[in-house]
N, C-alpha and C. Protein backbone atom coordinates (compact mmCIF):
# COMPACT_ATOMS: atom_id res chain seq x y z
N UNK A 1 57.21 70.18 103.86
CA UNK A 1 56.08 69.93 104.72
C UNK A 1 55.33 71.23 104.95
N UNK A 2 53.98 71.20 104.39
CA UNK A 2 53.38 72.02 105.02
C UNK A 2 51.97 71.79 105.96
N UNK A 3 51.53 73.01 106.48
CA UNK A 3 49.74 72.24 107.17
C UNK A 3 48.95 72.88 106.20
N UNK A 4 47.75 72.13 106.61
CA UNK A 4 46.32 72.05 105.43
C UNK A 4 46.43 73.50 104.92
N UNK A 5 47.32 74.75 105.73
CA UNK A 5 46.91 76.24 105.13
C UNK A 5 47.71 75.84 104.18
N UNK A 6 48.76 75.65 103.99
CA UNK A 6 49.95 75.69 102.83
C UNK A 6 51.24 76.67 103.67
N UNK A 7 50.63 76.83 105.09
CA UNK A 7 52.21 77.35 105.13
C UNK A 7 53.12 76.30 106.11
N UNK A 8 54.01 77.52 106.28
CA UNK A 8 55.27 75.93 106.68
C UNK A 8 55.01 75.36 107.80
N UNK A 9 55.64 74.82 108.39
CA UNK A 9 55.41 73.82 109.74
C UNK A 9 56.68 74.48 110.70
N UNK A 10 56.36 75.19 111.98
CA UNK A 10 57.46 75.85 112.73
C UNK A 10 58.38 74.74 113.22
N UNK A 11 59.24 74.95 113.38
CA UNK A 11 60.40 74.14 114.00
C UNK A 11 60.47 74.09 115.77
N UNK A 12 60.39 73.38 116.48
CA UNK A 12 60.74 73.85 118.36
C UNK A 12 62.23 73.48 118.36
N UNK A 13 62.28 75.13 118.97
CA UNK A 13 64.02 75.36 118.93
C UNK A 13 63.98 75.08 120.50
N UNK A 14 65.05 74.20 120.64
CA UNK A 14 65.24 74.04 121.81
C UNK A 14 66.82 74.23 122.69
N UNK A 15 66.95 74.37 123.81
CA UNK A 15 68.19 74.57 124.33
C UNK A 15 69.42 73.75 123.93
N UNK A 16 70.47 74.05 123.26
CA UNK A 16 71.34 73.01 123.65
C UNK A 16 72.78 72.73 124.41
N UNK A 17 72.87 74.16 124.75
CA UNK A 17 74.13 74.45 125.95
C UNK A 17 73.74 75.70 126.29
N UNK A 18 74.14 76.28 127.83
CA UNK A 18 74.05 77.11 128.34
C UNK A 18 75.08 77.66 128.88
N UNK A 19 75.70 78.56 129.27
CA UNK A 19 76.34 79.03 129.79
C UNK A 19 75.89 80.31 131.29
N UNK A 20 74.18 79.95 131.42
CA UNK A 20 73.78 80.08 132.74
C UNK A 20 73.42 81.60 131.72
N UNK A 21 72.96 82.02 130.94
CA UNK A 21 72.72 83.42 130.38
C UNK A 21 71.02 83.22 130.01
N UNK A 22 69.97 83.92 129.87
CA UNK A 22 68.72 83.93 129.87
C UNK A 22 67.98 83.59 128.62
N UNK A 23 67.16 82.37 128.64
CA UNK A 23 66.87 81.51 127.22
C UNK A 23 66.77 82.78 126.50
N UNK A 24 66.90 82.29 125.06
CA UNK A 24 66.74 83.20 123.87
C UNK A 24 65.82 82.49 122.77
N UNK A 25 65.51 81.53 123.24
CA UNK A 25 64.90 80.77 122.17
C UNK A 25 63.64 81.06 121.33
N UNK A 26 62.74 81.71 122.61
CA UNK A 26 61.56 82.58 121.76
C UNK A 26 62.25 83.51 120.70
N UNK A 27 63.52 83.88 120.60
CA UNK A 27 63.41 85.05 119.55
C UNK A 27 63.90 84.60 118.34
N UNK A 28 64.07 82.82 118.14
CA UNK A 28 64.84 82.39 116.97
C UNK A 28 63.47 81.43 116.50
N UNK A 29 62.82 82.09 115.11
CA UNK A 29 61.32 81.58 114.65
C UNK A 29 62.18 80.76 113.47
N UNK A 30 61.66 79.41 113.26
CA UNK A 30 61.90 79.28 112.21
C UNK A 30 60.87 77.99 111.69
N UNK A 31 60.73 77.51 110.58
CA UNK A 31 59.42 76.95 109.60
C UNK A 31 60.36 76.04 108.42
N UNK A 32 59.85 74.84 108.35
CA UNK A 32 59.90 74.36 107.09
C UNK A 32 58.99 74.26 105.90
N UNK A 33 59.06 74.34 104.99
CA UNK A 33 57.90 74.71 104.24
C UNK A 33 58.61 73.33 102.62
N UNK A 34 57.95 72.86 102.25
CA UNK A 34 58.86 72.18 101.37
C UNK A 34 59.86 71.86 101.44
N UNK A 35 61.40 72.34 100.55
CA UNK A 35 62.49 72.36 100.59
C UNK A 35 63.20 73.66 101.12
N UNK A 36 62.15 74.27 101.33
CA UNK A 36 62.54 75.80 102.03
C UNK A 36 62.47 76.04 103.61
N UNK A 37 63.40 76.38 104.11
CA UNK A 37 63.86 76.65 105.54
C UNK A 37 63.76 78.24 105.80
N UNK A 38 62.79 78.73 106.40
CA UNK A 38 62.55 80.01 106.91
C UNK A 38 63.29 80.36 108.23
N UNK A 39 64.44 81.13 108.42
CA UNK A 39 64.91 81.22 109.82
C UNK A 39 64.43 83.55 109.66
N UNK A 40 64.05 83.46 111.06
CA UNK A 40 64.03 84.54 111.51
C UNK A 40 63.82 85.14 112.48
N UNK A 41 65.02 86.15 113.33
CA UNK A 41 65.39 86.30 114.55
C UNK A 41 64.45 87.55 115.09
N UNK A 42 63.72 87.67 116.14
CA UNK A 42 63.04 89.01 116.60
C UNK A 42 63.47 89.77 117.16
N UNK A 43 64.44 89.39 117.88
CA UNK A 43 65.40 90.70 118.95
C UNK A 43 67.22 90.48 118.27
N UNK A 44 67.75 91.83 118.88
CA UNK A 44 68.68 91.98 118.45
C UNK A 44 69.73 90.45 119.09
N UNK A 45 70.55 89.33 118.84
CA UNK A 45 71.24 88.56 119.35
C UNK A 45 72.52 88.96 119.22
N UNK A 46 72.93 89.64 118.23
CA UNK A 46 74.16 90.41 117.55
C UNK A 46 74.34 89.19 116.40
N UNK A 47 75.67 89.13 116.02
CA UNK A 47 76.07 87.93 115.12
C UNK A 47 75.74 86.18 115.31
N UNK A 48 74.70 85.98 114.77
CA UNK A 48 74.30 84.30 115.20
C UNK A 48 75.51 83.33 114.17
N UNK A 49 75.83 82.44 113.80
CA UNK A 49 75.85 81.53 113.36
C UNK A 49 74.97 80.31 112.97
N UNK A 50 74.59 80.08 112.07
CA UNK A 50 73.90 78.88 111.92
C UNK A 50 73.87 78.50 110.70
N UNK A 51 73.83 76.99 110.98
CA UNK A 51 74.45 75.77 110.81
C UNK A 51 73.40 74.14 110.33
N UNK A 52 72.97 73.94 108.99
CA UNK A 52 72.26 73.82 108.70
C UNK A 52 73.16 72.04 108.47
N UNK A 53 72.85 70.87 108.89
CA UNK A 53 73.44 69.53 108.65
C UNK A 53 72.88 68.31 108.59
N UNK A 54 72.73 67.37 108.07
CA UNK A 54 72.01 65.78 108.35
C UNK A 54 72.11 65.63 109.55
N UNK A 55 71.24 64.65 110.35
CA UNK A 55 71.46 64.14 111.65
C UNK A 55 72.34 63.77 111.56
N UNK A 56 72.77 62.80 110.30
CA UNK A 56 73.99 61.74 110.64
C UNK A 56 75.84 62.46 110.69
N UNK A 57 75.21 64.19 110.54
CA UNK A 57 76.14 64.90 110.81
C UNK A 57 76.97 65.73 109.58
N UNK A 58 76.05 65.48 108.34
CA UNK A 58 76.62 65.87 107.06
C UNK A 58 76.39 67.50 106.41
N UNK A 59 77.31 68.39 106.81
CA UNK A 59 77.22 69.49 106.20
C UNK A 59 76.58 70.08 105.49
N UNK A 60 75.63 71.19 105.27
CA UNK A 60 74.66 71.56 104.31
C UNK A 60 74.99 72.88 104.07
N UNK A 61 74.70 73.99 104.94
CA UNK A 61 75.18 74.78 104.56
C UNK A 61 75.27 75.91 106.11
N UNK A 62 76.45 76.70 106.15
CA UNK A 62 76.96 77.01 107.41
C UNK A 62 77.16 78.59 107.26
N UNK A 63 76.51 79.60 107.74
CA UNK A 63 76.96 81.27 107.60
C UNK A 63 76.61 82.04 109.14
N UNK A 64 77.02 83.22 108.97
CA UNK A 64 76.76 84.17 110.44
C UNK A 64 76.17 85.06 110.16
N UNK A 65 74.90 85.48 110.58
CA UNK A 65 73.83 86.67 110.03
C UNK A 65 74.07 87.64 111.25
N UNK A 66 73.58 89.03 111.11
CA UNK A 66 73.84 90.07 112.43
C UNK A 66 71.73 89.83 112.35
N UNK A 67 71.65 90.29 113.72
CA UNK A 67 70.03 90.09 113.92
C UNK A 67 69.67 91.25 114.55
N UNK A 68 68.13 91.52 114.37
CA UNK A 68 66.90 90.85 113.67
C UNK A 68 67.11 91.03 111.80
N UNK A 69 67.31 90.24 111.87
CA UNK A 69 66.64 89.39 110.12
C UNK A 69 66.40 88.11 110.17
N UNK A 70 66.10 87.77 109.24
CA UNK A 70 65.77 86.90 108.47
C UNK A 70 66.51 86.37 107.21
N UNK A 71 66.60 84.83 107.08
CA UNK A 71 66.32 84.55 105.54
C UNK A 71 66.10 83.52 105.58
N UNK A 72 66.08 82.53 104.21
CA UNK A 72 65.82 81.32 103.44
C UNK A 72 66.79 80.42 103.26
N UNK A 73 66.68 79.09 103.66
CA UNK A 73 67.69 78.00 103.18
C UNK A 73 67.05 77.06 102.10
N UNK A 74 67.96 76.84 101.16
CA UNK A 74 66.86 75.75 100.35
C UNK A 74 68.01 74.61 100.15
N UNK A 75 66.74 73.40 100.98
CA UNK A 75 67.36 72.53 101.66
C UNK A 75 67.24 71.19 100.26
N UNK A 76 68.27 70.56 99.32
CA UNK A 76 67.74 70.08 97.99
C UNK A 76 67.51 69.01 98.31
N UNK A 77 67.57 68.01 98.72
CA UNK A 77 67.33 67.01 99.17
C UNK A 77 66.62 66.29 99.85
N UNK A 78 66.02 65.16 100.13
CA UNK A 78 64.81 64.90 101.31
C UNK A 78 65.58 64.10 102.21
N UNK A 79 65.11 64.16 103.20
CA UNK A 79 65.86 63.51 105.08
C UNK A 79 65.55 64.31 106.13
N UNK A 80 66.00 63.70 107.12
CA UNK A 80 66.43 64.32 108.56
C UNK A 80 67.53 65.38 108.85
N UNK A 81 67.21 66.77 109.34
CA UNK A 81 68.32 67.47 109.23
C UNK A 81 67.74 68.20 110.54
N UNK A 82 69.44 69.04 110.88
CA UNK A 82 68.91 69.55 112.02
C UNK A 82 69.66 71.28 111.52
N UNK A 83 69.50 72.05 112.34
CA UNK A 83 69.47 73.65 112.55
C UNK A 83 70.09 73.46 113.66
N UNK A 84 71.12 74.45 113.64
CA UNK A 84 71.90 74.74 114.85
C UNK A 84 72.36 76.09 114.96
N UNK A 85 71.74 77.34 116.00
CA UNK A 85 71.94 78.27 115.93
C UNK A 85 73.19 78.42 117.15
N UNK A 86 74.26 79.20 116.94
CA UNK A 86 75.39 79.54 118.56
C UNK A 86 74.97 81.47 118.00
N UNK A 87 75.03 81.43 119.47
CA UNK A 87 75.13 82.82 119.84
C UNK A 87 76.46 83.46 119.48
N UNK A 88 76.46 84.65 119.87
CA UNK A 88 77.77 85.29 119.79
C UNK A 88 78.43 85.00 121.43
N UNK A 89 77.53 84.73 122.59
CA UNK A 89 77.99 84.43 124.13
C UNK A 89 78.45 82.60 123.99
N UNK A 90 77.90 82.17 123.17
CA UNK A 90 78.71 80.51 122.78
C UNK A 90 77.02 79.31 123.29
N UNK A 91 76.02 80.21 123.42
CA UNK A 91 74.81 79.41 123.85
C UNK A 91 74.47 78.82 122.36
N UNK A 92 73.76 77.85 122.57
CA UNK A 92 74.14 77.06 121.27
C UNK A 92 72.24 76.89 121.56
N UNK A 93 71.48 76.51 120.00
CA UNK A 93 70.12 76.04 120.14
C UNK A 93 69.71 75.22 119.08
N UNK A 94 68.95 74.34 118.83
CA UNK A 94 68.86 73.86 117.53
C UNK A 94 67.49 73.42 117.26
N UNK A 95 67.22 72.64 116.11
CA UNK A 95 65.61 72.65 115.54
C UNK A 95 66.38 71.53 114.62
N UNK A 96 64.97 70.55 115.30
CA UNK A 96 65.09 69.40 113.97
C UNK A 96 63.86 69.32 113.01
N UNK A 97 63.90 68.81 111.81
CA UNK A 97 63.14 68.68 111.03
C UNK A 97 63.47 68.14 109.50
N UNK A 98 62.59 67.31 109.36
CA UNK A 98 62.89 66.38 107.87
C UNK A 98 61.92 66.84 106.81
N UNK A 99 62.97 66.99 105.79
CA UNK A 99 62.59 67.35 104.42
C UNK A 99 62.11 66.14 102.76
N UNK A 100 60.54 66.75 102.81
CA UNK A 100 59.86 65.62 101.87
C UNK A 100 59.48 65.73 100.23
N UNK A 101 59.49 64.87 99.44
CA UNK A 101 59.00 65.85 97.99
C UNK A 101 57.28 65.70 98.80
């Protein structure tokens, strides 16, 4: 998916557990663009996890990056999938978005 520019379409990352610690969500950017998943962090979070799966809960692909970076998921398939970032404090956030030819 992209808009009329050709670039990707941002994802709204939203809360999904707290542990009462101060949103972080502005600093986790991320875009679908085709089959390509742009994730990239602006402030330091330390070690994220994230966790890339079907709604219906099916595994895609799962690693732990240290932040600020960035990278690319390439997502092969078309559907509903969601993004699930956990902190290194256990705050958890995620982003949905479906992938089209």
């Amino acid at each position: 998916m992209e808009n009329e520019k050709g670039e990707g379409i941002p994802l709204i990352v939203k809360e999904k557990g707290s542990l009462d610690n101060p949103d972080k969500g502005t600093s986790i950017n991320s875009s679908i663009s085709g089959h390509i998943l742009t994730v990239a962090f602006t402030e330091n979070l330390g070690e994220v996890t994230v966790e890339v799966e079907t709604i219906s809960g099916g595994n895609v692909q799962c690693l732990s990056m240290l932040t600020p970076s960035g990278m690319q998921f390439y997502i092969p398939f078309e559907g509903d999938y969601m993004v699930t970032f956990t902190l290194p404090n256990g705050d958890e956030y995620y982003g949905e978005f479906t992938v089209t030819d």
